[in-house]
C-alpha atoms as a PDB file:
ATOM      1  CA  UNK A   1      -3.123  -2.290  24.755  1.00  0.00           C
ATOM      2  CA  UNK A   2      -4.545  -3.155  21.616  1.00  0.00           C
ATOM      3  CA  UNK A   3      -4.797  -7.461  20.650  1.00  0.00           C
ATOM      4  CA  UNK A   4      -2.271  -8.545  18.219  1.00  0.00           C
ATOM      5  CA  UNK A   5      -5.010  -8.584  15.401  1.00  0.00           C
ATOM      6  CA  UNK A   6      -6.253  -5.586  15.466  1.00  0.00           C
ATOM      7  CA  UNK A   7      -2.872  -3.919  14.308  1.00  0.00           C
ATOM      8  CA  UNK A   8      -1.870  -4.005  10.805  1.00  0.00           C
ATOM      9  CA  UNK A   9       0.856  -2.646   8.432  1.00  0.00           C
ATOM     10  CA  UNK A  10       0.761  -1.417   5.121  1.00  0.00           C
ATOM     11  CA  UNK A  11       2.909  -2.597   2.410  1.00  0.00           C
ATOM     12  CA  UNK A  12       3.427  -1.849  -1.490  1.00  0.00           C
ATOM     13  CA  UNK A  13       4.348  -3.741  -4.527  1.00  0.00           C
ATOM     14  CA  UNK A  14       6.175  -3.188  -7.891  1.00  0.00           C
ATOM     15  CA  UNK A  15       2.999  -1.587  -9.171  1.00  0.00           C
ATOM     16  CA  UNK A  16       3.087   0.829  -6.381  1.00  0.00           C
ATOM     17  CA  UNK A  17      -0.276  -0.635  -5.053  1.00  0.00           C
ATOM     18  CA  UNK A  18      -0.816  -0.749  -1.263  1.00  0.00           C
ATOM     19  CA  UNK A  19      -2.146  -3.316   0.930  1.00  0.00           C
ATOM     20  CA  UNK A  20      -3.142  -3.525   4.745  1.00  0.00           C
ATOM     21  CA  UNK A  21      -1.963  -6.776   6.300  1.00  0.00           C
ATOM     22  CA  UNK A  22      -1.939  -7.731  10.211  1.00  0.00           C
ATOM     23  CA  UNK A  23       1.379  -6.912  12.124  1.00  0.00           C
ATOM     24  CA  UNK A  24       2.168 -10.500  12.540  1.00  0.00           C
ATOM     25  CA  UNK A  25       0.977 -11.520   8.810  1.00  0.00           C
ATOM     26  CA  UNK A  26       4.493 -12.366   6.406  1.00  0.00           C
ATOM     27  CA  UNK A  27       5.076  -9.794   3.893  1.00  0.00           C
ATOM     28  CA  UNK A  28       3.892 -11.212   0.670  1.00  0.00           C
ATOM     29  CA  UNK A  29       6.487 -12.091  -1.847  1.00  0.00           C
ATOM     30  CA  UNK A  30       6.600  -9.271  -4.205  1.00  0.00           C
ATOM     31  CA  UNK A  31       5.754  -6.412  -1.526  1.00  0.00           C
ATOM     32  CA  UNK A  32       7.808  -4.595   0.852  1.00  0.00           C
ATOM     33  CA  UNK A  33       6.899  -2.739   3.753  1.00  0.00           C
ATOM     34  CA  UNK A  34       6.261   1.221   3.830  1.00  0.00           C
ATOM     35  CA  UNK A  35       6.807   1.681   7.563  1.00  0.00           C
ATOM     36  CA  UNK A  36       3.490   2.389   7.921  1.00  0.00           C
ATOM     37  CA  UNK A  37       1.873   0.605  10.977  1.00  0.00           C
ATOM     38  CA  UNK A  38      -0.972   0.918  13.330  1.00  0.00           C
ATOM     39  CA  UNK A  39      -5.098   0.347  13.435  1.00  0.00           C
ATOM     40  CA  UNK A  40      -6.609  -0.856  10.673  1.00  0.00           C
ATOM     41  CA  UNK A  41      -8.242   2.583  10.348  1.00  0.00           C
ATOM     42  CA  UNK A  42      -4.996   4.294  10.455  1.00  0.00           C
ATOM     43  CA  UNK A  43      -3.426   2.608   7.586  1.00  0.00           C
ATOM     44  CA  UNK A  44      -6.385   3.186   5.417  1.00  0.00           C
ATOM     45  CA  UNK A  45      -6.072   6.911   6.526  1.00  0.00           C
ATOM     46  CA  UNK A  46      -2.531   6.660   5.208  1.00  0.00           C
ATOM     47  CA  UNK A  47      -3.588   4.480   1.706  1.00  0.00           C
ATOM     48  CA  UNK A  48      -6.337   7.337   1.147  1.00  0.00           C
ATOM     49  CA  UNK A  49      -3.572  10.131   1.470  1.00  0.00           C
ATOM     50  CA  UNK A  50      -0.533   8.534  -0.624  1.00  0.00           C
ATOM     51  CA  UNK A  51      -2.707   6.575  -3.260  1.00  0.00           C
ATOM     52  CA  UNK A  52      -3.796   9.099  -5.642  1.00  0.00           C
ATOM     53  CA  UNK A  53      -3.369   7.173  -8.635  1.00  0.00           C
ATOM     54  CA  UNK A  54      -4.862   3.740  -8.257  1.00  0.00           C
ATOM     55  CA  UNK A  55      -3.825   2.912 -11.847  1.00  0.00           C
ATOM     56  CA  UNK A  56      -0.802   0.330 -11.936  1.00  0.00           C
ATOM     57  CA  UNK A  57       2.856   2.349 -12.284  1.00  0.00           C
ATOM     58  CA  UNK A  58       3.608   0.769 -15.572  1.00  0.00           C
ATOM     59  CA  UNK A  59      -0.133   2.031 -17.142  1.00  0.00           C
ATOM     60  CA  UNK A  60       0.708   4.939 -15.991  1.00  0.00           C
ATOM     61  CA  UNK A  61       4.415   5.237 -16.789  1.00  0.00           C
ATOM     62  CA  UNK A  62       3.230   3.946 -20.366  1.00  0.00           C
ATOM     63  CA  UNK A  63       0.509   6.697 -20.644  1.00  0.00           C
ATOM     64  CA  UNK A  64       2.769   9.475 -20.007  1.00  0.00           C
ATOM     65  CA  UNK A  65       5.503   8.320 -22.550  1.00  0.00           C
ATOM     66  CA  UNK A  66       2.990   8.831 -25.046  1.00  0.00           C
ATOM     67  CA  UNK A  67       1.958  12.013 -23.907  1.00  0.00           C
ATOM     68  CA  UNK A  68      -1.470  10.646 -22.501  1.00  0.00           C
ATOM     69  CA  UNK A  69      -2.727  11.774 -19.656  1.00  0.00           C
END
């Protein structure tokens, strides 16, 4: 069974930037969990997959209504 600090969770703010934090770590205020949990390499695995924009949602919300890309 794995120690307590070696599993981690991922969680996402406003911005929709993500974050690994251990298991047992309190959620910061302003994120929320994804339900993402597991190794450390795991989560990253997940970050790398979801994350394709790394810009924050409001840049990017802005950009596109001015029809920038």
């Amino acid at each position: 069974m794995a120690e307590l600090h070696d599993a981690y969770k991922v969680v996402i703010n406003h911005e929709e930037q993500y974050r690994v934090i251990r298991i047992d770590e309190p959620i910061p205020r302003g994120w929320r969990e994804t339900g993402t949990a597991g190794t450390g390499k795991q989560c990253l695995a997940f970050i790398e997959e979801v994350w394709t924009d790394m810009r924050p949602a409001d840049f990017s919300r802005l950009r596109s209504d001015l029809g920038l890309r």
